[in-house]
N, C-alpha and C. Protein backbone atom coordinates (compact mmCIF):
# COMPACT_ATOMS: atom_id res chain seq x y z
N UNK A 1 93.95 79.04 117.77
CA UNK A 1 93.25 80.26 117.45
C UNK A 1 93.91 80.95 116.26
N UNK A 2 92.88 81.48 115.67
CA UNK A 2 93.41 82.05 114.36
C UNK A 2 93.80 83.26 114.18
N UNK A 3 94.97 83.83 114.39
CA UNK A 3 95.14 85.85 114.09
C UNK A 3 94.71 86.19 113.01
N UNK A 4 94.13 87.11 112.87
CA UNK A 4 93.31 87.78 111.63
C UNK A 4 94.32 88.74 110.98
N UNK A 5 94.78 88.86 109.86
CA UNK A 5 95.62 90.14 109.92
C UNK A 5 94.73 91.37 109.65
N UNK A 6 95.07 92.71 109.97
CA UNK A 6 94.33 93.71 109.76
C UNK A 6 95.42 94.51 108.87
N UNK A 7 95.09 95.29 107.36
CA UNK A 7 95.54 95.71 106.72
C UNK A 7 94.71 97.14 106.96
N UNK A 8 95.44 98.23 107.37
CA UNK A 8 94.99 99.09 106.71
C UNK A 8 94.69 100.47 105.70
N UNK A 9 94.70 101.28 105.02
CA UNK A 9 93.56 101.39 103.49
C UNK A 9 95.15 101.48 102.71
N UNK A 10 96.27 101.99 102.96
CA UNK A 10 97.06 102.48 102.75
C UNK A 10 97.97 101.10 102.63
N UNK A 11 97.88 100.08 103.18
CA UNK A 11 98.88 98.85 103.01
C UNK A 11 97.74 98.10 101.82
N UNK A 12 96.42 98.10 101.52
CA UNK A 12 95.83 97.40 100.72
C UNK A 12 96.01 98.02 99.47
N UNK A 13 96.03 99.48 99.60
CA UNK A 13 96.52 100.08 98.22
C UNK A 13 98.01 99.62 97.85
N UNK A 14 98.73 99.05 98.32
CA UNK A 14 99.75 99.24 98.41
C UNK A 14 100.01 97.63 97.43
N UNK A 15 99.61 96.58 98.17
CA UNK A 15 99.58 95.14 97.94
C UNK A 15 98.60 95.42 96.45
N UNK A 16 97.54 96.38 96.26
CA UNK A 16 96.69 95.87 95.19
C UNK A 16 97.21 96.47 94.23
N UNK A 17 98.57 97.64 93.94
CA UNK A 17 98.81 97.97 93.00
C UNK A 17 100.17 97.33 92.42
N UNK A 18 100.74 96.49 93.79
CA UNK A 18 101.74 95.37 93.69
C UNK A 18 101.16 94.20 92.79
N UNK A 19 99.81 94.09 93.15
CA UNK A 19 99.42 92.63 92.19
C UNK A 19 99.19 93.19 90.99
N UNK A 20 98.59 94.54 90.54
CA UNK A 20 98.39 94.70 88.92
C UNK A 20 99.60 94.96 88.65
N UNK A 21 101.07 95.55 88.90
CA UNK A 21 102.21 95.46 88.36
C UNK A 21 102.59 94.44 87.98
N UNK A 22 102.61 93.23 88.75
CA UNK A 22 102.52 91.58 88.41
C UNK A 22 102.07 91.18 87.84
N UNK A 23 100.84 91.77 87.34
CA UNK A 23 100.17 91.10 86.62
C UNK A 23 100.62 91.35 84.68
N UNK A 24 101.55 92.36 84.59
CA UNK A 24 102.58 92.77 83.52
C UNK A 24 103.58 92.31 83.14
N UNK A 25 103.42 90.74 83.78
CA UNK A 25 104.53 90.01 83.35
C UNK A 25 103.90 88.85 82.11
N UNK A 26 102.59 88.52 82.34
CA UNK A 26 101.83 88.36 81.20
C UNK A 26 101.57 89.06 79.84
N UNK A 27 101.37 88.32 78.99
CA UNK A 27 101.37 88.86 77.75
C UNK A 27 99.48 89.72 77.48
N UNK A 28 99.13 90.69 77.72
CA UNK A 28 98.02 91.30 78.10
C UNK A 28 98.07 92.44 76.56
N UNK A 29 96.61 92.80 76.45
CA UNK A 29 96.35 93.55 75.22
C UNK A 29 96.78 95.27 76.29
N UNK A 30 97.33 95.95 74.86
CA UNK A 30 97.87 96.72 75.14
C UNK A 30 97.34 97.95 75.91
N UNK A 31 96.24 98.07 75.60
CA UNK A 31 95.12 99.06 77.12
C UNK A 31 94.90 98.65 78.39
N UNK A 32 95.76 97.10 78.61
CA UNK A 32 95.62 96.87 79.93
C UNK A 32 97.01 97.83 80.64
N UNK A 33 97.75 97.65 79.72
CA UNK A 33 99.36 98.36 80.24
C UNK A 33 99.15 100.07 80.37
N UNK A 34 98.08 100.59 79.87
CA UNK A 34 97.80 101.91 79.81
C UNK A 34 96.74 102.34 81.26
N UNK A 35 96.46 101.44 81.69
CA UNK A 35 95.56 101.57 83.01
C UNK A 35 96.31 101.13 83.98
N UNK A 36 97.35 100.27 84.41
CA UNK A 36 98.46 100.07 84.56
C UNK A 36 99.23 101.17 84.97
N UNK A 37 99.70 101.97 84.10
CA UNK A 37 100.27 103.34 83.94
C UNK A 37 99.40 104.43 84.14
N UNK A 38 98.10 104.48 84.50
CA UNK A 38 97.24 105.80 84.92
C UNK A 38 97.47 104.95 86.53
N UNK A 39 96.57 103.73 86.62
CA UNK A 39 96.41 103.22 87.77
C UNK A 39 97.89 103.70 89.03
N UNK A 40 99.30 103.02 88.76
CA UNK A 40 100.18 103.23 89.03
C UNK A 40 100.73 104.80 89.54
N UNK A 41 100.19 105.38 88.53
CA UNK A 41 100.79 107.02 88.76
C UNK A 41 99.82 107.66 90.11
N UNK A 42 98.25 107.54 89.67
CA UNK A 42 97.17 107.39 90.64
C UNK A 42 97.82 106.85 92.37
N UNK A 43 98.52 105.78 92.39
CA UNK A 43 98.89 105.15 93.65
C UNK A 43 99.85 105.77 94.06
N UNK A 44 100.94 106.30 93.41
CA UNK A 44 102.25 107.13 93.60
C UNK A 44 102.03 107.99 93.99
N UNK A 45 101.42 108.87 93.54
CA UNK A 45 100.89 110.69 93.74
C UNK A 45 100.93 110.34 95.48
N UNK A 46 99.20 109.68 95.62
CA UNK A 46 99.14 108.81 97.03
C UNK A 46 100.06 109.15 97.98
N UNK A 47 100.43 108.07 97.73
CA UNK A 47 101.71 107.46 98.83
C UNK A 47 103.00 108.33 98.83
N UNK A 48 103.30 109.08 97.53
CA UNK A 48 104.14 110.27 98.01
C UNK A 48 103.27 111.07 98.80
N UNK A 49 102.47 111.57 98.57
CA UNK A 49 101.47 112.90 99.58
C UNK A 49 101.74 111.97 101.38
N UNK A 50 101.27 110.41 101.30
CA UNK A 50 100.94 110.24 102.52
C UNK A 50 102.23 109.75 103.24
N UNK A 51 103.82 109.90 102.63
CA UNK A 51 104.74 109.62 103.25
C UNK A 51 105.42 111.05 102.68
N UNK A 52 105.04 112.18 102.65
CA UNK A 52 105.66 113.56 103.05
C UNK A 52 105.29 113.51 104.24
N UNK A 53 103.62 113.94 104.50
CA UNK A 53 103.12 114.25 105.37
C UNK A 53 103.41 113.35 106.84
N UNK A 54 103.78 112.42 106.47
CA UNK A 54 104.60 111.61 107.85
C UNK A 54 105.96 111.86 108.22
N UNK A 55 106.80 112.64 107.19
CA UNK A 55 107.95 113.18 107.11
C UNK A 55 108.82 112.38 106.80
N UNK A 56 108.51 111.14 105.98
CA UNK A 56 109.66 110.04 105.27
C UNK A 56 110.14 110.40 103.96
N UNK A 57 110.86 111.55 103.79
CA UNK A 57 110.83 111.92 102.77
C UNK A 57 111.48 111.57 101.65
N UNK A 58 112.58 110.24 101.81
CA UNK A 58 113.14 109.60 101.00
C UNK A 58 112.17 109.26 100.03
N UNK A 59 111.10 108.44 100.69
CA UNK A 59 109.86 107.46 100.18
C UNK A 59 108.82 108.44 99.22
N UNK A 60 109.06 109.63 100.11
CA UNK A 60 108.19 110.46 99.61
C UNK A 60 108.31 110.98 97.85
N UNK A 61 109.91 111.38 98.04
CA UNK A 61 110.64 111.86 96.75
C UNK A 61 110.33 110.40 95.74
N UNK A 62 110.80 108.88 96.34
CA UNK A 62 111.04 107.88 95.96
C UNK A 62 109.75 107.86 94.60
N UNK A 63 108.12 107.87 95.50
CA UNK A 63 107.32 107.63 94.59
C UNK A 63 106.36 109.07 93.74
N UNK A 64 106.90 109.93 94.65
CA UNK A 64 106.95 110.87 93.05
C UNK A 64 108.07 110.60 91.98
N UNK A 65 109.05 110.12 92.52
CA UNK A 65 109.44 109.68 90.77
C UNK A 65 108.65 108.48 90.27
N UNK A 66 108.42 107.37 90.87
CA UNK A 66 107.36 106.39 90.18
C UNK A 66 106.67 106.82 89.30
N UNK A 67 105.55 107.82 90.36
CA UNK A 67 104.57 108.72 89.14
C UNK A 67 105.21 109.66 88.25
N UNK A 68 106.15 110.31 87.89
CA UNK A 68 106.57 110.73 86.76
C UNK A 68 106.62 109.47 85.86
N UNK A 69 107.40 108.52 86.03
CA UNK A 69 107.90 107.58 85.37
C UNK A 69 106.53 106.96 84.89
N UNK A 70 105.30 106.78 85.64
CA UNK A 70 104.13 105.88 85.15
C UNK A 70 103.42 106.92 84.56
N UNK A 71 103.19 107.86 84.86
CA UNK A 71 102.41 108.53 84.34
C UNK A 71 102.18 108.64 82.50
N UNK A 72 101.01 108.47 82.05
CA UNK A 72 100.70 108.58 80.96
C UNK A 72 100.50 109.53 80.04
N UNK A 73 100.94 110.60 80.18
CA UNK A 73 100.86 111.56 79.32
C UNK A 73 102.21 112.13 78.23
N UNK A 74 102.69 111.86 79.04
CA UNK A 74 104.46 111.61 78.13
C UNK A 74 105.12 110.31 78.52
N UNK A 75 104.97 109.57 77.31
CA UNK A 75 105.45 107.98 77.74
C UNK A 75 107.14 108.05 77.49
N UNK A 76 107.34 107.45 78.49
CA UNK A 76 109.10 106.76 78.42
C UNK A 76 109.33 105.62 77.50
N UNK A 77 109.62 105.69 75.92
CA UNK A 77 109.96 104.58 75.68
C UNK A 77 111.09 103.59 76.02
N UNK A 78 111.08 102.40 76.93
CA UNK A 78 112.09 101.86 77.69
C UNK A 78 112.18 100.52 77.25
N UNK A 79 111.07 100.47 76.07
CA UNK A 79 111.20 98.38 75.86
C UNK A 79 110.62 97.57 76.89
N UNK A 80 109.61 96.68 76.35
CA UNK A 80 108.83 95.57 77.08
C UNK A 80 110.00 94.99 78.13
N UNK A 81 111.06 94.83 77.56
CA UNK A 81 112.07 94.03 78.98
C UNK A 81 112.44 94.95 80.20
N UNK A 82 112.57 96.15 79.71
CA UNK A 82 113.05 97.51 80.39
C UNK A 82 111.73 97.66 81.71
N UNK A 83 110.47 97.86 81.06
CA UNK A 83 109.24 97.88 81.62
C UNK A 83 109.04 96.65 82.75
N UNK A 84 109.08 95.98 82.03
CA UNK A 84 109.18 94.53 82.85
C UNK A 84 109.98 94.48 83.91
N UNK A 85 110.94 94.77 84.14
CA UNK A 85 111.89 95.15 85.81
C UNK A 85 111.43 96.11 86.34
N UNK A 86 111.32 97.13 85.84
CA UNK A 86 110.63 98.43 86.58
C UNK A 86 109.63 97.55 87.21
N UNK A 87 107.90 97.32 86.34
CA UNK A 87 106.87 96.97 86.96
C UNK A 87 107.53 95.81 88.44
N UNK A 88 108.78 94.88 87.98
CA UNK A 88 108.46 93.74 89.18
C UNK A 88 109.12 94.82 90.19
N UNK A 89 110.46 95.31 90.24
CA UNK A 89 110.92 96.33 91.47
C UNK A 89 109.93 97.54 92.06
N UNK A 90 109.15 97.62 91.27
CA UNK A 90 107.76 98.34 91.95
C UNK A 90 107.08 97.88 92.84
N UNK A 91 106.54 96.84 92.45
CA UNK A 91 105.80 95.51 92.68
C UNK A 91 106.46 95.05 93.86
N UNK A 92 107.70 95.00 93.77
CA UNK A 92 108.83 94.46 94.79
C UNK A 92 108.40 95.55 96.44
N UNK A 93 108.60 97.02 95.76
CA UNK A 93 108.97 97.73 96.91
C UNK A 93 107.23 98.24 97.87
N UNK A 94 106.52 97.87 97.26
CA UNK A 94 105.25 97.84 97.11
C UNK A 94 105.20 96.73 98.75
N UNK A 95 105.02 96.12 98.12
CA UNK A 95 104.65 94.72 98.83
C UNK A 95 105.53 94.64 100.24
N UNK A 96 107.07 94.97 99.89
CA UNK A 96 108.22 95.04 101.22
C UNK A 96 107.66 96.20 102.04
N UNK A 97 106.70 97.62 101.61
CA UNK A 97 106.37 98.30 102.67
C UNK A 97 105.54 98.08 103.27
N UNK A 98 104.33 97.52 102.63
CA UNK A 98 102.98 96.90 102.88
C UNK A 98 103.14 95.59 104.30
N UNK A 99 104.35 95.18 103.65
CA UNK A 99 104.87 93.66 105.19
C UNK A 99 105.29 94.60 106.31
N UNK A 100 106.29 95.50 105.88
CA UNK A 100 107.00 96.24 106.88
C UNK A 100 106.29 97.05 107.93
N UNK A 101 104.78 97.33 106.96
CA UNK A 101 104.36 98.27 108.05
C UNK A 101 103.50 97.06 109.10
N UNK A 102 102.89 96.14 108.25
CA UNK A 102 102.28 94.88 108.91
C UNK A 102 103.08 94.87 110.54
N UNK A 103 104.43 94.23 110.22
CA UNK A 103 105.48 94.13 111.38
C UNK A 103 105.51 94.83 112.29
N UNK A 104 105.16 95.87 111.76
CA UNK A 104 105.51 97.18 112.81
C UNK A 104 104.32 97.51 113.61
N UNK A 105 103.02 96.98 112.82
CA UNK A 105 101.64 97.08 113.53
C UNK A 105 101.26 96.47 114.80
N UNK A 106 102.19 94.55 114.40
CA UNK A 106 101.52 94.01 115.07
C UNK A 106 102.72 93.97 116.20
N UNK A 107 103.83 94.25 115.95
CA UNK A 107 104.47 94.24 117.26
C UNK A 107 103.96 95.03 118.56
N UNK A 108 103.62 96.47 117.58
CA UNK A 108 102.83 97.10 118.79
C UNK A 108 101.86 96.69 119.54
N UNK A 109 101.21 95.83 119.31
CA UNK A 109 99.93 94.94 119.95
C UNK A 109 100.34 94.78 120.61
């Protein structure tokens, strides 16, 4: 028998803004990296609001700095290599909460 996994809206945001960070390891025209950086800040705001309001407030503080840092209106110049670790440790911590909460879902079952 097959387990289905159930993601939900908050772990899919989570995994889908993990795959467009990844996807910045390719060589991409330069308005993809600018949607990227709205997209990104967009997900941060998020997930800081929805891990105050749970009272994790490490996580909370954690990705309001993301969104400062992605946000597009005053760019950080940091260098394509500089950018490039950021996006994968994003990408990284993204994906490790998205499993973590998975774990934690289905144990409760």
């Amino acid at each position: 028998m097959e387990k289905k996994v159930k993601l939900d809206s908050t772990q899919k945001i989570q995994l889908a803004g993990a795959a467009i960070l990844l996807l910045c390891v390719f060589p991409l025209p330069y308005g993809f990296f600018t949607i990227v950086r709205v997209v990104t800040t967009i997900i941060s705001c998020y997930l800081a609001y929805t891990y105050f309001t749970q009272d994790k407030k490490e996580l909370a503080i954690a990705f309001a700095v993301i969104a400062v840092l992605f946000q597009p209106f005053i760019k950080f110049a940091l260098g394509r290599e500089v950018w490039l670790v950021v996006d994968i440790i994003v990408a990284i911590l993204l994906i490790v909460l998205a499993l973590k909460k998975q774990k934690n879902n289905s144990s409760k079952e």
